[in-house]
Protein backbone atom coordinates (compact mmCIF):
# COMPACT_ATOMS: atom_id res chain seq x y z
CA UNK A 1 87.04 131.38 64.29
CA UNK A 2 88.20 129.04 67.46
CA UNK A 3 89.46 130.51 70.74
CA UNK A 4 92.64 130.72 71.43
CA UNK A 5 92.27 130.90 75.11
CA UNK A 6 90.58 127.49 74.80
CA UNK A 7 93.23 125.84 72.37
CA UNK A 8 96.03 127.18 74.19
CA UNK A 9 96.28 124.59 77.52
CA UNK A 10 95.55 121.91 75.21
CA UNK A 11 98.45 122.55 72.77
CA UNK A 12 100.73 123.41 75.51
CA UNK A 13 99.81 119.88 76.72
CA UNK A 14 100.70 118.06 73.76
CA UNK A 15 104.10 119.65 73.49
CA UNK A 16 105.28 118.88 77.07
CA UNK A 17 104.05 115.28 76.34
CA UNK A 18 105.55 114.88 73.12
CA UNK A 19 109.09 117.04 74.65
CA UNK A 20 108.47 114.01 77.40
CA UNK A 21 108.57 111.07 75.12
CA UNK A 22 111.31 112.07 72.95
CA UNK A 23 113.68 112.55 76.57
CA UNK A 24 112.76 109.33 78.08
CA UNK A 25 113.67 107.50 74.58
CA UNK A 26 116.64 109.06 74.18
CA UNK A 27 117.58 108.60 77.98
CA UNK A 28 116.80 104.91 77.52
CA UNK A 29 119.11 104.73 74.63
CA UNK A 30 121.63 106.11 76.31
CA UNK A 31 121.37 104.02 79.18
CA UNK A 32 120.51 100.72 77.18
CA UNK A 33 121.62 97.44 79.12
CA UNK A 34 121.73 95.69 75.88
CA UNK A 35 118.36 94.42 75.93
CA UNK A 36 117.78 95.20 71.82
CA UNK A 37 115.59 97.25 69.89
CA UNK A 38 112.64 95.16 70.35
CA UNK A 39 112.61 94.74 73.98
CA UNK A 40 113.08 98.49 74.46
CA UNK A 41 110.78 99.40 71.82
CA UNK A 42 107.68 96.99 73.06
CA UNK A 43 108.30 96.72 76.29
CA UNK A 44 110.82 99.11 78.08
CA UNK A 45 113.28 96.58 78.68
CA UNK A 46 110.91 95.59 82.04
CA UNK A 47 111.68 98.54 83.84
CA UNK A 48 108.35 100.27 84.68
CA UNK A 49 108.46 101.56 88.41
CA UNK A 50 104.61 101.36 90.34
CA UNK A 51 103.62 104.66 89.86
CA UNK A 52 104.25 104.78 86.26
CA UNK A 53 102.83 101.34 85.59
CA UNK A 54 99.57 102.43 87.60
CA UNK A 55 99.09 104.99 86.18
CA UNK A 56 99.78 103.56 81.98
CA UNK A 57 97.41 100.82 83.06
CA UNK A 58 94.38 103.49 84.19
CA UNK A 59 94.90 105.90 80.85
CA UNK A 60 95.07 102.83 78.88
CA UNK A 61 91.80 101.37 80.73
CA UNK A 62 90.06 105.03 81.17
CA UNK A 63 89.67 105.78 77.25
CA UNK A 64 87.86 109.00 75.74
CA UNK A 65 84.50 106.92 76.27
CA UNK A 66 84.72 107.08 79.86
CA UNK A 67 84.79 110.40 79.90
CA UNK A 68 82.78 111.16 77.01
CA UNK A 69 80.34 108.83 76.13
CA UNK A 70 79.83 106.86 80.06
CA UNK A 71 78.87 110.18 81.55
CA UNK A 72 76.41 110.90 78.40
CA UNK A 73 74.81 107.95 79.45
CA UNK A 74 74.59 109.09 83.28
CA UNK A 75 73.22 112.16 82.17
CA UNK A 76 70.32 110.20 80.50
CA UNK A 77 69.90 107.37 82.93
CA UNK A 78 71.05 108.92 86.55
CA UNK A 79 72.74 106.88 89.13
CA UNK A 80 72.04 103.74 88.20
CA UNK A 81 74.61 104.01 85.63
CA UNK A 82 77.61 105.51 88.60
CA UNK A 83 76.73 102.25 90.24
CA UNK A 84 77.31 100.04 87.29
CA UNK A 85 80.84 101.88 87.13
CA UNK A 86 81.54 100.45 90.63
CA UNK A 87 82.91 97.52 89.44
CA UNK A 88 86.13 99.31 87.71
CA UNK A 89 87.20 99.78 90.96
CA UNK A 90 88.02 95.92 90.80
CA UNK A 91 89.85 96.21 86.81
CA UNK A 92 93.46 96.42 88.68
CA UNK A 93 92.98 93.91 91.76
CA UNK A 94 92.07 91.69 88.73
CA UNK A 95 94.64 92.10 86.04
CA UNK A 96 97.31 92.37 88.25
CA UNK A 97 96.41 89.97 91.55
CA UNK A 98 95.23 87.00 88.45
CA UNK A 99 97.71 88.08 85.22
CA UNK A 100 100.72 90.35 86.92
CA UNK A 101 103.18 87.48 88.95
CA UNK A 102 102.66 84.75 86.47
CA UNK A 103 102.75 86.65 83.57
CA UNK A 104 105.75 88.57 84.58
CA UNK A 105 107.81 85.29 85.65
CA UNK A 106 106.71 83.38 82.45
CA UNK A 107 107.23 86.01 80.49
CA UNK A 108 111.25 86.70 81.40
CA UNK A 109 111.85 82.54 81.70
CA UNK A 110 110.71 82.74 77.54
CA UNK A 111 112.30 86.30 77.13
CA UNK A 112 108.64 87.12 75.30
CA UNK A 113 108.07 90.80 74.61
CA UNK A 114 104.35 90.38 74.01
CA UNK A 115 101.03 88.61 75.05
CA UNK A 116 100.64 87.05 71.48
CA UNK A 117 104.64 85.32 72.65
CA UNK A 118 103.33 83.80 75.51
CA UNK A 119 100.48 82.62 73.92
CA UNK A 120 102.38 80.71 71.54
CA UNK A 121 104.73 79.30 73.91
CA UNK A 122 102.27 77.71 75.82
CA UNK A 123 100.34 76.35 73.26
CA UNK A 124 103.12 75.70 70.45
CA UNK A 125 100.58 77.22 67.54
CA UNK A 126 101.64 79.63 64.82
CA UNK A 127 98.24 79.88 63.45
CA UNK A 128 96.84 80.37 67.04
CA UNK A 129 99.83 82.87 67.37
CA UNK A 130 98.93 84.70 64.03
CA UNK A 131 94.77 84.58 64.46
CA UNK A 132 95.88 86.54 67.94
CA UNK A 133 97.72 89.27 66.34
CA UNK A 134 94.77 89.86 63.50
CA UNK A 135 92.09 90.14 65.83
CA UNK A 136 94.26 92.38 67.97
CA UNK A 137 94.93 94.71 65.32
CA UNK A 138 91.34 94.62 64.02
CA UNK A 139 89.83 95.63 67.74
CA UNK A 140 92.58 98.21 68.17
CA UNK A 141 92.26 99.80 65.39
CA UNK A 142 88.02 100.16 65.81
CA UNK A 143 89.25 101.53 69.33
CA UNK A 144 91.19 103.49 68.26
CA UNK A 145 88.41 104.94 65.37
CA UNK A 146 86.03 106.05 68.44
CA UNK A 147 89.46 107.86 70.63
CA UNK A 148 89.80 110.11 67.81
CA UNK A 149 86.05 110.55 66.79
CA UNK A 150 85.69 111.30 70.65
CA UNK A 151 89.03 113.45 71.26
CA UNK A 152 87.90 115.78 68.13
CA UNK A 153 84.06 116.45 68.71
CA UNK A 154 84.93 117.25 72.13
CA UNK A 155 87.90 119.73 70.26
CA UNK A 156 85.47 121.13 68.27
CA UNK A 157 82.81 121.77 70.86
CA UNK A 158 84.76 123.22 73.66
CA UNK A 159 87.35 125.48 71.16
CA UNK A 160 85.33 126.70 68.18
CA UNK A 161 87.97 125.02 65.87
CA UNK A 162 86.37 122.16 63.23
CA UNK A 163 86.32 118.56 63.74
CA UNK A 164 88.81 117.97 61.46
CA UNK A 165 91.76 120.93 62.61
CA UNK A 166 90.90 119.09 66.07
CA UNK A 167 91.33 115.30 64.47
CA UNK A 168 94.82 116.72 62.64
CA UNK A 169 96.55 118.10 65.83
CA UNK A 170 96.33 115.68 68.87
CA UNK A 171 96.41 112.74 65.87
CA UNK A 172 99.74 113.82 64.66
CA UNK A 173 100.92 114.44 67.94
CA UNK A 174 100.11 110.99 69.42
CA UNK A 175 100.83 109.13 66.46
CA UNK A 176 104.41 110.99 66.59
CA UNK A 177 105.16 110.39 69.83
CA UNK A 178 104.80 106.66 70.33
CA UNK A 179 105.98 106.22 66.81
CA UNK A 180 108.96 107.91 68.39
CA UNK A 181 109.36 107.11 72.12
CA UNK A 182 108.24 103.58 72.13
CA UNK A 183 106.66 101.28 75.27
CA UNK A 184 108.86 103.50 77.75
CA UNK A 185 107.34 106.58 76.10
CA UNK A 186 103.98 105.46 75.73
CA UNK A 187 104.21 104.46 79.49
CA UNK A 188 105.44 108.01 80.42
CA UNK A 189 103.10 110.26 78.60
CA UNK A 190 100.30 107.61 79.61
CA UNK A 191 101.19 109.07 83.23
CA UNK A 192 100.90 112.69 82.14
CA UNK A 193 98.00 111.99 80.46
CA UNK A 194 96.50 110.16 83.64
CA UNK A 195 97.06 112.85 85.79
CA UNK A 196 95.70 115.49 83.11
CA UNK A 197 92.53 113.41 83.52
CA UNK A 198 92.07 113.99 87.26
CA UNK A 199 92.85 117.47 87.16
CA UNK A 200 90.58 117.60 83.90
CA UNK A 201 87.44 115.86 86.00
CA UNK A 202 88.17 118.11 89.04
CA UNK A 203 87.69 121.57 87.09
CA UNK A 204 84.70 120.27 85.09
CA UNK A 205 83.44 119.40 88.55
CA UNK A 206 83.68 122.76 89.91
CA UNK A 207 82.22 124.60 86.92
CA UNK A 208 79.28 121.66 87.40
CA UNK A 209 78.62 122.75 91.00
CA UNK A 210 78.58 126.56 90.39
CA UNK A 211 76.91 126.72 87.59
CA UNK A 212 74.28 124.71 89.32
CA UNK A 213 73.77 126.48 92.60
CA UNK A 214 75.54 123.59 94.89
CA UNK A 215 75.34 119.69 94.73
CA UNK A 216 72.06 120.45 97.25
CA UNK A 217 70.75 122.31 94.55
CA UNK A 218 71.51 119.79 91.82
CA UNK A 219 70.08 117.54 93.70
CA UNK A 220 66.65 119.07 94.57
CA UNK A 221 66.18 119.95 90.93
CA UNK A 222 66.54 116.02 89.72
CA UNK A 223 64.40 114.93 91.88
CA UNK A 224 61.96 117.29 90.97
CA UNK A 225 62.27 116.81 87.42
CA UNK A 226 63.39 113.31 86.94
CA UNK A 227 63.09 111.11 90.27
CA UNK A 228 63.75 108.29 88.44
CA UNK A 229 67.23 109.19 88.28
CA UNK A 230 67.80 108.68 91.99
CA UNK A 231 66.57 105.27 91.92
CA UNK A 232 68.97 102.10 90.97
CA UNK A 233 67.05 101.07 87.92
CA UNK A 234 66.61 104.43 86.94
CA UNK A 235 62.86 103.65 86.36
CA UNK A 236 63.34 100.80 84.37
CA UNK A 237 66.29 102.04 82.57
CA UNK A 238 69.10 99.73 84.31
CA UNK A 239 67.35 96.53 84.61
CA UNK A 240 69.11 94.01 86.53
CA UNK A 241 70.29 92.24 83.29
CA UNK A 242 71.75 95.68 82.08
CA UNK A 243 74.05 95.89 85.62
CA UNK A 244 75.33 91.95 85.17
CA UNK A 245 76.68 92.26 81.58
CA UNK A 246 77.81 95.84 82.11
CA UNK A 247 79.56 93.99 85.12
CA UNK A 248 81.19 91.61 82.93
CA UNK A 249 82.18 93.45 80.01
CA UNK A 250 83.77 97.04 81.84
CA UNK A 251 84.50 95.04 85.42
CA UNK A 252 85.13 91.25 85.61
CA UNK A 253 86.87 90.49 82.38
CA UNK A 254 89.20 93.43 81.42
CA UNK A 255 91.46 91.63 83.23
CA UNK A 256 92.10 89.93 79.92
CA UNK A 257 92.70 92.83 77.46
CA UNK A 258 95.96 92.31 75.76
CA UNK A 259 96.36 96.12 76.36
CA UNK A 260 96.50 95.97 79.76
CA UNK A 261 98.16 92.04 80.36
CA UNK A 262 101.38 93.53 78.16
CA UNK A 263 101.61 96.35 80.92
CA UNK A 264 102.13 93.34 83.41
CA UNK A 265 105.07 92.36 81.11
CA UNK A 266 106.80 95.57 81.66
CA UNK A 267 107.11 96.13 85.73
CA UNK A 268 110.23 96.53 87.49
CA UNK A 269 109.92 94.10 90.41
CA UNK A 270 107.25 93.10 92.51
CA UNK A 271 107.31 96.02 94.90
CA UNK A 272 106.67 98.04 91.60
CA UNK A 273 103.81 95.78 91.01
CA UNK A 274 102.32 95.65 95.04
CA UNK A 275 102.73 99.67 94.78
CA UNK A 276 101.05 99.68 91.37
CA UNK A 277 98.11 97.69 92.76
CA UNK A 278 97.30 99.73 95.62
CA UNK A 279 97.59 103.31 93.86
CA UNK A 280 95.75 102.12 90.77
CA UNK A 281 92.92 101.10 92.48
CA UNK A 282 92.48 104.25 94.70
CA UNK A 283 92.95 106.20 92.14
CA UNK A 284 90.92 104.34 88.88
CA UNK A 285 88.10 104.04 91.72
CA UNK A 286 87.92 108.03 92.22
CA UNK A 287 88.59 108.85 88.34
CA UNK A 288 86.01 106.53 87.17
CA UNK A 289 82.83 106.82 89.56
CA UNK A 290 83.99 110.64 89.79
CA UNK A 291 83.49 111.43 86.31
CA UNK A 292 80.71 109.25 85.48
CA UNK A 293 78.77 111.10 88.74
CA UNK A 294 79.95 114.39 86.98
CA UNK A 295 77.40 113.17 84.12
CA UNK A 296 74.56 112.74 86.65
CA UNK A 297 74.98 116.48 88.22
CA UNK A 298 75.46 117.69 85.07
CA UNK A 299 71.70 117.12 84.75
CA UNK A 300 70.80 119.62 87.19
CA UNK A 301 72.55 122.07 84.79
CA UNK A 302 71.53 121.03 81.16
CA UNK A 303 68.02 120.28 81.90
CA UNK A 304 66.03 120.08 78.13
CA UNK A 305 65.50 117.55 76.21
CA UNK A 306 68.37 115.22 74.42
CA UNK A 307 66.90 116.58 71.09
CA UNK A 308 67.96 120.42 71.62
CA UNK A 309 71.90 118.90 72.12
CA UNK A 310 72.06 117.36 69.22
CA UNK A 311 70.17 114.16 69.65
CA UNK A 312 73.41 112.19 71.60
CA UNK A 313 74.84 111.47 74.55
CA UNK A 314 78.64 111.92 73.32
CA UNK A 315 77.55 115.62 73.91
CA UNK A 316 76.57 116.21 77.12
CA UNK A 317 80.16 116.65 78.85
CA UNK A 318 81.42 119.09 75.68
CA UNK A 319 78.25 121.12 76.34
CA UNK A 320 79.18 120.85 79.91
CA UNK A 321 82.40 122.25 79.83
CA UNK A 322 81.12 124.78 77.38
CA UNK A 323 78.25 125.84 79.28
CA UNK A 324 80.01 126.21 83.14
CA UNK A 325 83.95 127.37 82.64
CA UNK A 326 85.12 130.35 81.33
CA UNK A 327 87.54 129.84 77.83
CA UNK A 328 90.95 129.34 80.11
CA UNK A 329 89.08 126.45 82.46
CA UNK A 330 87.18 125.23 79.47
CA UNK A 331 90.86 124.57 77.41
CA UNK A 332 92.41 123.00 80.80
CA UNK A 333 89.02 121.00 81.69
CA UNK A 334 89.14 119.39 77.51
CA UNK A 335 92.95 118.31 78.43
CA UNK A 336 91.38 115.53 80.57
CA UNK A 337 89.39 113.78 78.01
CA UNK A 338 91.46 114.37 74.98
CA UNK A 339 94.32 112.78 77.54
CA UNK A 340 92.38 109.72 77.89
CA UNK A 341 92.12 109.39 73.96
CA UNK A 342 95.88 110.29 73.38
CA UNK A 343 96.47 107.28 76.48
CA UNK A 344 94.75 104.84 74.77
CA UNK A 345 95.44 105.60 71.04
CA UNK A 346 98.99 105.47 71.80
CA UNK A 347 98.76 101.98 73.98
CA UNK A 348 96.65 100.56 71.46
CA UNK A 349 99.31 101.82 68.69
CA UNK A 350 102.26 100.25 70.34
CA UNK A 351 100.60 97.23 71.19
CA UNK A 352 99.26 96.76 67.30
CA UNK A 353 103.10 97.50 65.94
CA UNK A 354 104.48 94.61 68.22
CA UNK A 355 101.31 92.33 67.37
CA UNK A 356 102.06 92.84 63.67
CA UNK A 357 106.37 93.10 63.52
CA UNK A 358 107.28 90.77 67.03
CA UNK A 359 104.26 88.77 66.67
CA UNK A 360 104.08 88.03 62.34
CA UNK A 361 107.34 89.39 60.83
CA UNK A 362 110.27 88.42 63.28
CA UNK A 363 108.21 85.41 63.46
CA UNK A 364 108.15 84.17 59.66
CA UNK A 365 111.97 85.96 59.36
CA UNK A 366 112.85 83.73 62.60
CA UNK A 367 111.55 80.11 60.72
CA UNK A 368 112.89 81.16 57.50
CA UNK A 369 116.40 81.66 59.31
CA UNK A 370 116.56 85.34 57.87
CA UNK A 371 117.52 87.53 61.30
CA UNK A 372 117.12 91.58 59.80
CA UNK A 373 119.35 94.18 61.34
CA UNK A 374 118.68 95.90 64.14
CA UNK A 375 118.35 98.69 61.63
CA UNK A 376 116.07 97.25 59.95
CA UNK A 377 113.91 96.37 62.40
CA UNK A 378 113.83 99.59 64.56
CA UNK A 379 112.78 101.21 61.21
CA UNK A 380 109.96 98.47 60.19
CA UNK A 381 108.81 98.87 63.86
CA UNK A 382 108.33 102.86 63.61
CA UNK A 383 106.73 102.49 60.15
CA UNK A 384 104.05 99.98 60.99
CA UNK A 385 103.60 102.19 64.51
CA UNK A 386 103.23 105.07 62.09
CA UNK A 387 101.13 103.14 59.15
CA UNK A 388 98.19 101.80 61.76
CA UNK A 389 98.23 105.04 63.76
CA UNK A 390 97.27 106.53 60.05
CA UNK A 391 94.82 104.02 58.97
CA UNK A 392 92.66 104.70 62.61
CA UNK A 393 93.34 108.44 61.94
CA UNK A 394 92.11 108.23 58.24
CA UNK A 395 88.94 105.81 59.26
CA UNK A 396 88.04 108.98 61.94
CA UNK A 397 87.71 111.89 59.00
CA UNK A 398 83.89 110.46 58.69
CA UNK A 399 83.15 110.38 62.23
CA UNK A 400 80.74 107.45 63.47
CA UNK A 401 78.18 107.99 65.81
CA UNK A 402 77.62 106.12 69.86
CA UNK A 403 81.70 105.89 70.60
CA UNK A 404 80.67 104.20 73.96
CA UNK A 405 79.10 101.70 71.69
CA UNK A 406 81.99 101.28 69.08
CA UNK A 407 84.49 101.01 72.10
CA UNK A 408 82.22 98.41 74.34
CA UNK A 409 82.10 96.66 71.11
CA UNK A 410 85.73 95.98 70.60
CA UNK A 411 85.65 95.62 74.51
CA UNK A 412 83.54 92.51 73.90
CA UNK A 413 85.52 91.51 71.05
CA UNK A 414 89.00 90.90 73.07
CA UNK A 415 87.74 89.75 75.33
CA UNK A 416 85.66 86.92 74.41
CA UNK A 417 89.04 86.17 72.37
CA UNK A 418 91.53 86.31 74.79
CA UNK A 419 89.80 85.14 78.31
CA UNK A 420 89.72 81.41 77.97
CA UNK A 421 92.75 81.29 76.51
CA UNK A 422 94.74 82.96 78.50
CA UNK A 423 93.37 82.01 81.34
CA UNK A 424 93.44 78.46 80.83
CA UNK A 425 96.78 78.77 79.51
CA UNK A 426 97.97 80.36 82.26
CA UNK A 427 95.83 77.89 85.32
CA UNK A 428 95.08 74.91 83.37
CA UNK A 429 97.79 72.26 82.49
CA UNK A 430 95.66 70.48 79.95
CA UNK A 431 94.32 73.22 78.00
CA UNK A 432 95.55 72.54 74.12
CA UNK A 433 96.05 74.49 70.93
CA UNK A 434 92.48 72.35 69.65
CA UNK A 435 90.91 73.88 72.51
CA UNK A 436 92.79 77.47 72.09
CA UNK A 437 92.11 78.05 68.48
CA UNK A 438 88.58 76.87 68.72
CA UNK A 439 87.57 79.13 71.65
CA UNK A 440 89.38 82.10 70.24
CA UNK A 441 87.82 81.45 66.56
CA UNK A 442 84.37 80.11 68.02
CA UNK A 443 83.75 82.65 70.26
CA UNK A 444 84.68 85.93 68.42
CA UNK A 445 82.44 84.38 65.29
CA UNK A 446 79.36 84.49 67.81
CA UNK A 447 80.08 87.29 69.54
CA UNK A 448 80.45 89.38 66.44
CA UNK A 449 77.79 87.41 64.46
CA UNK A 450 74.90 87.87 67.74
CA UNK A 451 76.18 91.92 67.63
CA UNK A 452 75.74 92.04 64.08
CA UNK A 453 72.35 90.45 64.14
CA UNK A 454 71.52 92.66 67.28
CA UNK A 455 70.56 88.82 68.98
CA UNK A 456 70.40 88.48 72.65
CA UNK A 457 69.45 85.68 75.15
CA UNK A 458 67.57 86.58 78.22
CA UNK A 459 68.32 90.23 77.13
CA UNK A 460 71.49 90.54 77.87
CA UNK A 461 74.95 92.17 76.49
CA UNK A 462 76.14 89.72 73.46
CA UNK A 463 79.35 88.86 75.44
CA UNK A 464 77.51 86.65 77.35
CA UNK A 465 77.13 85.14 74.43
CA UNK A 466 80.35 84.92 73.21
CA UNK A 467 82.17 83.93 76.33
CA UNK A 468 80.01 81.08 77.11
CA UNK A 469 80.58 79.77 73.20
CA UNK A 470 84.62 80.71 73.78
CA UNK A 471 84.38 78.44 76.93
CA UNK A 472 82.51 75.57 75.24
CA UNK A 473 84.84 75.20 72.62
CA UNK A 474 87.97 75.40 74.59
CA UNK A 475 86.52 72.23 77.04
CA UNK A 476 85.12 70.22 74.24
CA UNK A 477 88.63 71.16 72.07
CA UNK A 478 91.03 70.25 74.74
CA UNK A 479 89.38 66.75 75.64
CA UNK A 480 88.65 65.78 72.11
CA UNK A 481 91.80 66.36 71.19
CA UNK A 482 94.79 64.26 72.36
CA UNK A 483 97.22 66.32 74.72
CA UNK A 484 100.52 67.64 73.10
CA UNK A 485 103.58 67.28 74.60
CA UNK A 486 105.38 71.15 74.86
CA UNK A 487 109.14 71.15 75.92
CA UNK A 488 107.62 74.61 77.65
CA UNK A 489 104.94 73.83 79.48
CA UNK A 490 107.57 73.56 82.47
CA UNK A 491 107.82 76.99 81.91
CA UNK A 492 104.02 77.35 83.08
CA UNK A 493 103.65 74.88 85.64
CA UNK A 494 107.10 74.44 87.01
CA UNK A 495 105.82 72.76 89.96
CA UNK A 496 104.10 70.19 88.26
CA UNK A 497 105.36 67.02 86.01
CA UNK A 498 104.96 68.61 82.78
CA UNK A 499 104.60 65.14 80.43
């Protein structure tokens, strides 16, 4: 039998957020400007102010393996790992200094709801447009596998209850409420859940420190017992190759994620955006090396070997929270992590509807001359919403092992996929559909094929790997193939002659 004292913050959680989502939909009906279903739906109708679009952007970047499986790995490794984490400090400078102006003005000049609508836009390709949407909806959905996995082990540690009661009640509450409230609602509980995570980190961080005598104490016992730890390659274990592509693939390129570009679709005005930068950056910078340094102390306290907690990582902060705060802290401390799964499933959800309903069906209903009803849409919307945020949730009753891995897999994945072309979309005026398709196509066949085959050059991450093939095949695409005249590429490049 579980504890109630644990379950009860948790539960209490997931009713105030769901209670949230279903008042800011219905408010935004209510005060709809007669933007449509789909613009409200996928996007809020552009209306996100800078603390709620900071904040969406950090729970949709700070998933259930940053607070899971990242400080499992600083447990194991030490501080070489908190430094590698540095570089999220530099995720929002980068998505919204490089994507948010130009992707917010493009976006309202072609009235496009989603990333996938700008894509094709600029480079006038439904099959470009279409291979998009798949391979967002294929990464999502593996994302969203390891949110739940995570979210529910960490349920079942820290309450008593099984995996699966665990899996059942925080995946029928997210799935409900963005099948229900939408972008704007998604956007809303993404705050709550953002600022669950900080309080979350800062209770875990207490138990931590008392339970281990002090951070002076913590500190003389890892250096006692494992020196190595203190050092920035960890004795080997973070070898300069290891800090580059970790660089890359959590720092330098998230920038890209279709997740996150679609939140730069949704702000308010640029103030929102200026105000969004600045917070977001203080505050993914504390969340991020805070609770990845909550890993490393947490070695002072759970000092055997991996083996006698049960041979992984993933279960170092359950056993944590487990091990250092009473039932009541415990339940508010497993709010934190379980709010960074709900924050990204439900991101990831919304995002996957639009990919597959905006980005295929309104599409092929749009050349066929076929317009549904409003009706008709708002229901198909909340039924494919409903129908992917079940397949993730049925994929997650057999739980895989290594979430960090599955997540900095499909990481890797969107990446590789989406840099070169939307970044040479966006900054280059010759970039082509040739070029597009083959560095989207070209690149997530090596990445994936390299993972698969576990092959690396110079040992280093596989996206190395697949961004260098996605960039070679964009430049050799683009000037082998003769350049396409778009009636939109003014759109892009206003201040150029767009022939």
């Amino acid at each position: 039998m579980g504890s109630l004292i644990a379950l009860a913050p948790l539960v209490l959680f997931l009713l105030f957020a769901l209670g949230a989502s279903l008042l800011v939909r219905r408010r935004a009906q209510a005060a709809s400007t007669g933007g449509g279903f789909v613009k409200e739906y996928f996007i809020g109708n552009r209306g996100l102010g800078g603390f709620v679009l900071a904040m969406t952007t950090i729970a949709t970047y700070g998933s259930v393996s940053s607070f899971v499986g990242g400080p499992g790995q600083a447990w194991s490794i030490g501080f070489g790992w908190v430094y590698m984490a540095v570089v999220q400090v530099t995720a929002l400078v980068l998505l919204y200094g490089i994507m948010g102006k130009k992707m917010a003005l493009v976006s309202r000049k072609l009235d496009a709801v989603t990333v996938v609508d700008v894509i094709r836009a600029r480079y006038g390709s439904d099959l470009l447009a279409n291979l998009s949407a798949l391979i967002i909806v294929v990464f999502f959905v593996a994302t969203m596998v390891a949110q739940f996995v995570g979210g529910a082990k960490l349920f079942e540690a820290v309450t008593g209850y099984s995996y699966t009661t665990g899996l059942f009640l925080f995946g029928a509450a997210v799935i409900l409420f963005t099948t229900i409230g939408g972008f704007r609602g998604v956007a809303v509980t993404d705050a709550l859940c953002g600022i669950a995570m900080l309080v979350g980190m800062g209770v875990l961080a207490v138990g931590i420190l008392e339970a281990g005598g002090g951070y002076e104490a913590i500190m003389v016992s890892i250096a006692a017992n494992h020196p190595a730890m203190l050092e920035p390659f960890s004795g080997g274990n973070m070898p300069a190759g290891l800090y580059l592509t970790q660089w890359l693939l959590v720092g330098v390129f998230t920038f890209v994620l279709p997740q996150s570009v679609v939140r730069t679709m949704g702000y308010k005005d640029t103030k929102s955006l200026h105000r969004a930068m600045i917070m977001g950056t203080v505050i993914i910078g504390a969340m991020m090396i805070g609770v990845t340094s909550l890993g490393v102390l947490a070695a002072g306290v759970l000092t055997d070997d991996l083996v006698a907690y049960g041979g992984s990582v993933d279960n170092i902060i359950p056993l944590s929270i487990v091990g250092t705060l009473p039932p009541v802290l415990a339940g508010v401390a497993i709010i934190g992590p379980i709010a960074a799964s709900i924050s990204t499933v439900s991101s990831l959800l919304i995002s996957s509807s639009s990919a597959i309903v905006k980005d295929v069906y309104l599409r092929h209903c749009e050349k066929t001359g076929k317009r549904p009803a409003d009706r008709r849409v708002a229901v198909s919307s909340q039924a494919v919403t409903l129908g992917v945020g079940v397949l993730a949730f049925a994929l997650a009753v057999t739980p895989p092992d290594l979430i960090w891995k599955i997540n900095m897999f499909a990481f890797g994945g969107l990446e590789t996929a989406f840099f070169w072309v939307l970044v040479c979309g966006l900054f280059w005026k010759r970039a082509n559909k040739t070029g597009a398709l083959l560095s989207m196509a070209g690149g997530t066949l090596a990445y994936c094929t390299s993972m698969a085959l576990g092959f690396k050059v110079a040992d280093l991450h596989q996206i190395v790997i697949g961004i260098a093939v996605a960039g070679a095949c964009m430049i050799v695409g683009t000037l082998a193939a003769r350049h396409a005249k778009s009636s939109k590429l003014a759109v892009f490049f206003p201040d150029e002659d767009a022939d």
